[in-house]
PDB file of N, CA and C in Angstrom:
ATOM      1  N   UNK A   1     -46.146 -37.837   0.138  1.00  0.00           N
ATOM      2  CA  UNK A   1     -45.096 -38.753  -0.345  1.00  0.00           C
ATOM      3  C   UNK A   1     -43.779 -37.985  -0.541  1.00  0.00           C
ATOM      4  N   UNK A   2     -42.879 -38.655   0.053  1.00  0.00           N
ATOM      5  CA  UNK A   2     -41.498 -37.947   0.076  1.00  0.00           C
ATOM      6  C   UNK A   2     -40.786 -38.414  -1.234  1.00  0.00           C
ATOM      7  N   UNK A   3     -39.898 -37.218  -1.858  1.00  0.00           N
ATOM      8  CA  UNK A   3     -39.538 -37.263  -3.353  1.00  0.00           C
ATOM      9  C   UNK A   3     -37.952 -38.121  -2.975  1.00  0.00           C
ATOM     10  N   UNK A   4     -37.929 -39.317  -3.902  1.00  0.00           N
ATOM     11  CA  UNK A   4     -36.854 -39.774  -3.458  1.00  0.00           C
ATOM     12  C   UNK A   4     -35.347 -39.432  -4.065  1.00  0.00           C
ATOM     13  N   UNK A   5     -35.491 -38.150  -4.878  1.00  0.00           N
ATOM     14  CA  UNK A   5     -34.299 -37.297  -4.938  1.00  0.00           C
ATOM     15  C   UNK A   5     -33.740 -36.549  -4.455  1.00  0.00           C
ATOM     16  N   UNK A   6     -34.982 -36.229  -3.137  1.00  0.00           N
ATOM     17  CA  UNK A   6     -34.942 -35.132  -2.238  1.00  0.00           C
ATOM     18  C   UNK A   6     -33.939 -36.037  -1.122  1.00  0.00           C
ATOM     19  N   UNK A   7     -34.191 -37.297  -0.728  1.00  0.00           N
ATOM     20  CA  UNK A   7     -33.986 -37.865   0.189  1.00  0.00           C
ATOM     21  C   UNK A   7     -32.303 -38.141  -0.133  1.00  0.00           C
ATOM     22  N   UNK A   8     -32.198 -38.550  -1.486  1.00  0.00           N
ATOM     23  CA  UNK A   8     -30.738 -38.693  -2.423  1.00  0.00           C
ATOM     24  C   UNK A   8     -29.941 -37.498  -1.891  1.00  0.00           C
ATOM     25  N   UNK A   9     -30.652 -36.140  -1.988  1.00  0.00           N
ATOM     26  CA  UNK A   9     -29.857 -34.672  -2.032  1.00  0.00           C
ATOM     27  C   UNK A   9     -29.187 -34.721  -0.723  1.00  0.00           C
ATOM     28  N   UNK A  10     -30.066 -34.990   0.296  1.00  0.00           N
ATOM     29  CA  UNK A  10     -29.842 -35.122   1.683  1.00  0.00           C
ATOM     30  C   UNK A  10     -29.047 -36.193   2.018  1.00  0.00           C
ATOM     31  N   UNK A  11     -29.106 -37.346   1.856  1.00  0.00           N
ATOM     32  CA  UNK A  11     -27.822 -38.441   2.311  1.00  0.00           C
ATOM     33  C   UNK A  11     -26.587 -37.595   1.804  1.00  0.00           C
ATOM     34  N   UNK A  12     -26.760 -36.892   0.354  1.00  0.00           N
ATOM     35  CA  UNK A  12     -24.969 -36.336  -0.086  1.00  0.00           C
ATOM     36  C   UNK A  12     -24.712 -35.339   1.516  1.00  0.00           C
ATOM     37  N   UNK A  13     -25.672 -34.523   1.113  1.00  0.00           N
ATOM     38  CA  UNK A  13     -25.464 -33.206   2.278  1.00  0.00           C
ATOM     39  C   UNK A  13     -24.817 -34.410   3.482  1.00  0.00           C
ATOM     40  N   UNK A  14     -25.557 -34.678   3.875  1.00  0.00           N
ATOM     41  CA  UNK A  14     -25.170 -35.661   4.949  1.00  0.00           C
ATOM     42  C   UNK A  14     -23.545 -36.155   5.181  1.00  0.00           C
ATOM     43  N   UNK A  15     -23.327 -36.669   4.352  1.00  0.00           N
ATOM     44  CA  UNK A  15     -21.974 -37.877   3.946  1.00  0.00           C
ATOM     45  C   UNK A  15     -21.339 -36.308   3.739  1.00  0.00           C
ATOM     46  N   UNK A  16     -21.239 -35.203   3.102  1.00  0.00           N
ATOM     47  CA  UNK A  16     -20.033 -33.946   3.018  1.00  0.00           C
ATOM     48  C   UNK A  16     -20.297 -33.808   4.538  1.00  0.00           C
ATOM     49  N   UNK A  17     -20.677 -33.166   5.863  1.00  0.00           N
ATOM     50  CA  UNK A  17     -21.249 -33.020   6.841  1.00  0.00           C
ATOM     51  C   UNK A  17     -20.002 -34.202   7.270  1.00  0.00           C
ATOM     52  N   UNK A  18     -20.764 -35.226   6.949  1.00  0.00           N
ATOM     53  CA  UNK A  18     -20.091 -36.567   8.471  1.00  0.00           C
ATOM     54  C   UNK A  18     -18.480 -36.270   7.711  1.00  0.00           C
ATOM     55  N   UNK A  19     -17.738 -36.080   6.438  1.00  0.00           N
ATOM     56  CA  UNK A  19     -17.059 -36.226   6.153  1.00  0.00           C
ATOM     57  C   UNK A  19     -16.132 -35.029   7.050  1.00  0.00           C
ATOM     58  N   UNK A  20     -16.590 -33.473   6.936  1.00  0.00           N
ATOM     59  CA  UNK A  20     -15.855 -32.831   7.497  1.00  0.00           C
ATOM     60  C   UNK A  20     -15.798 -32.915   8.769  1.00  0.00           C
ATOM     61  N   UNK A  21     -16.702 -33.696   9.491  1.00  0.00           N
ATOM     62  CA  UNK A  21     -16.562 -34.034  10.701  1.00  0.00           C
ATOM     63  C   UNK A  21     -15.250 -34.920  11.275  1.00  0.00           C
ATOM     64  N   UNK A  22     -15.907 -35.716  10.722  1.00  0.00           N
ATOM     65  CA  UNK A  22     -14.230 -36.954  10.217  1.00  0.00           C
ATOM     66  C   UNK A  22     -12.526 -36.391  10.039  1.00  0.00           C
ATOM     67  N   UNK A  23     -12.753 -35.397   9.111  1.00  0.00           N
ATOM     68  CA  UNK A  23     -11.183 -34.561   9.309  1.00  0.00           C
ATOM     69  C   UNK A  23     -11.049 -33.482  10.516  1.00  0.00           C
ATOM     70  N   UNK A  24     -12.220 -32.604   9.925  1.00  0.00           N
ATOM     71  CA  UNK A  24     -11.578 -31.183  11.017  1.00  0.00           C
ATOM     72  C   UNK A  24     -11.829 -31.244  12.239  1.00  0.00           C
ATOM     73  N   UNK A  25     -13.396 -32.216  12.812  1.00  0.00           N
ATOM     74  CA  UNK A  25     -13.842 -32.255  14.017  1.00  0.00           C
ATOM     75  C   UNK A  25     -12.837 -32.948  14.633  1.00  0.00           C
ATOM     76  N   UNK A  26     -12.772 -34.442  14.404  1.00  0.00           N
ATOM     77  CA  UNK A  26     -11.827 -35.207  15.064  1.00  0.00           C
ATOM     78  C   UNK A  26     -10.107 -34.813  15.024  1.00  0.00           C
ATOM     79  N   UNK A  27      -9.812 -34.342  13.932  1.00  0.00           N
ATOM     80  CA  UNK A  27      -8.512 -33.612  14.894  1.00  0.00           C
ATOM     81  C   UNK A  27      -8.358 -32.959  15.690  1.00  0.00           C
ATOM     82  N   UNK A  28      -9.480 -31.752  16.144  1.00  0.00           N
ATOM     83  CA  UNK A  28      -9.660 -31.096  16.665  1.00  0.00           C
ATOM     84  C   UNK A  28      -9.955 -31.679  18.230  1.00  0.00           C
ATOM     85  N   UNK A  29     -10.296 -32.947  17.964  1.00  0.00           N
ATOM     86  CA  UNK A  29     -10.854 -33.468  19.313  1.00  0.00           C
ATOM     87  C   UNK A  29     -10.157 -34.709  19.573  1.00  0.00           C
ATOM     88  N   UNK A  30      -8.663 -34.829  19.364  1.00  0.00           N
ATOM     89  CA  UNK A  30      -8.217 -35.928  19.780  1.00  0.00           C
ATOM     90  C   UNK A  30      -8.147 -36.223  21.155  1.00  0.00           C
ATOM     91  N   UNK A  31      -8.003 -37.431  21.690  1.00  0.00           N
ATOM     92  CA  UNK A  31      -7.946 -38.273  22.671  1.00  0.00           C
ATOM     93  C   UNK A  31      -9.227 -38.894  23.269  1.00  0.00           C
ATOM     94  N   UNK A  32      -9.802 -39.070  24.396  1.00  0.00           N
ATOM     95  CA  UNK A  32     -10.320 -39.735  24.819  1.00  0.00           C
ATOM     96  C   UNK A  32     -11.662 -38.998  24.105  1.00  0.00           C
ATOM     97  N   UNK A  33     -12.195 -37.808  23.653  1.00  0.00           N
ATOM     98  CA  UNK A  33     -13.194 -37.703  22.483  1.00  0.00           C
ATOM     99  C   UNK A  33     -13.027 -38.364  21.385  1.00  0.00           C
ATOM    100  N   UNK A  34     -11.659 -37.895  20.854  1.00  0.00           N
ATOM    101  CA  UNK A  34     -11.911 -38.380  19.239  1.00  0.00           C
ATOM    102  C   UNK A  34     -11.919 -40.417  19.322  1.00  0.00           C
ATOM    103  N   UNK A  35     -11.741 -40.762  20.956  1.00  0.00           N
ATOM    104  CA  UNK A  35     -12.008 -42.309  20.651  1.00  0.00           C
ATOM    105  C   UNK A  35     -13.362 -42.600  20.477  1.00  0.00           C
ATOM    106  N   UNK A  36     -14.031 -41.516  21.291  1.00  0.00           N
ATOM    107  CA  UNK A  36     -15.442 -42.039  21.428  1.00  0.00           C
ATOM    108  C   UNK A  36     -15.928 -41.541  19.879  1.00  0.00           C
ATOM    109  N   UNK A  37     -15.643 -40.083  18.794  1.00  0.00           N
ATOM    110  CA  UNK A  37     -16.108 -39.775  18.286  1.00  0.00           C
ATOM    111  C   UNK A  37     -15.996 -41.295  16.698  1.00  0.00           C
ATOM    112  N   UNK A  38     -14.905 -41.337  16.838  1.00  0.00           N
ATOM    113  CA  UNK A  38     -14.206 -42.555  16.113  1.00  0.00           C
ATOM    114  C   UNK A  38     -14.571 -43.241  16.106  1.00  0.00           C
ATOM    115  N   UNK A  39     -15.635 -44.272  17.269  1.00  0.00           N
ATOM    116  CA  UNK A  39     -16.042 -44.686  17.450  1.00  0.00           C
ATOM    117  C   UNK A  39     -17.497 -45.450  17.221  1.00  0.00           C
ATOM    118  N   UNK A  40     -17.962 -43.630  17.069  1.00  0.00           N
ATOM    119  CA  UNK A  40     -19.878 -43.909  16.285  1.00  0.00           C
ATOM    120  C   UNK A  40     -19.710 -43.550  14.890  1.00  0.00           C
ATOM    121  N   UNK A  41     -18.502 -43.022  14.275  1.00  0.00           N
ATOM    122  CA  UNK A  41     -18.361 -42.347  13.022  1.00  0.00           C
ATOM    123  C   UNK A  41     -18.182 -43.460  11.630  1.00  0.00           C
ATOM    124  N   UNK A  42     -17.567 -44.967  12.331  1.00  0.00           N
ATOM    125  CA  UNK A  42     -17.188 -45.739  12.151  1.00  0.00           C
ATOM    126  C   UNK A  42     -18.371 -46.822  11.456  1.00  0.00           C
ATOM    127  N   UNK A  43     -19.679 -46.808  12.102  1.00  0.00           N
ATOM    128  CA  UNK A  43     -20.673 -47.728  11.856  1.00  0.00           C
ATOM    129  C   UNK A  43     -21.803 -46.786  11.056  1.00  0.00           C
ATOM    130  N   UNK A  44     -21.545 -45.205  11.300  1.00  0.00           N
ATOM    131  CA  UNK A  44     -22.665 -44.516  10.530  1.00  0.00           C
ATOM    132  C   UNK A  44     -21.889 -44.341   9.227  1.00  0.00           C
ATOM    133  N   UNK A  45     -20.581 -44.122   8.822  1.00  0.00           N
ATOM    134  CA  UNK A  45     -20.160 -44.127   7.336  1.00  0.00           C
ATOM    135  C   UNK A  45     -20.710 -45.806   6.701  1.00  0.00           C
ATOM    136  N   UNK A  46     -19.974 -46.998   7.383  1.00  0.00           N
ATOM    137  CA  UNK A  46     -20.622 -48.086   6.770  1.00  0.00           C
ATOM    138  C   UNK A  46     -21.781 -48.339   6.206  1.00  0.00           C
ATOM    139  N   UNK A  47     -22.444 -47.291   7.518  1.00  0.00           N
ATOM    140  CA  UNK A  47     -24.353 -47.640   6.642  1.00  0.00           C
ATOM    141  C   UNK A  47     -24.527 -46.935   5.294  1.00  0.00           C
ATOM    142  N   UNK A  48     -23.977 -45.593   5.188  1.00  0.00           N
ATOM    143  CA  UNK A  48     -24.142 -45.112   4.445  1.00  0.00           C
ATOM    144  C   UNK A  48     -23.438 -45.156   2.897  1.00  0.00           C
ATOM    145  N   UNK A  49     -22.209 -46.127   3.352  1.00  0.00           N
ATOM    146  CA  UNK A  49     -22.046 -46.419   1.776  1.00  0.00           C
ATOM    147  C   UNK A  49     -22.456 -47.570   1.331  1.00  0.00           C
TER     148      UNK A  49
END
């Protein structure tokens, strides 16, 4: 049985992760990446808040 604080610890890790992705990756990757990256980054933050 998986501890569901463990799973809590990991969505944060997660959401800091997608977050710096969100600033440093996608500037880093503007144009026809950062549309596509913009793109999936968009429906996986929603789920997660």
């Amino acid at each position: 049985m998986v501890n569901r604080k463990q799973i809590y610890v990991e969505a944060r890790n997660l959401l800091q992760i997608a977050r710096f992705f969100n600033t440093e990756f996608l500037t880093k990757f503007i144009g026809k990446n950062g549309t596509i990256f913009y793109k999936i980054k968009v429906p996986i933050q929603g789920s997660l808040w």
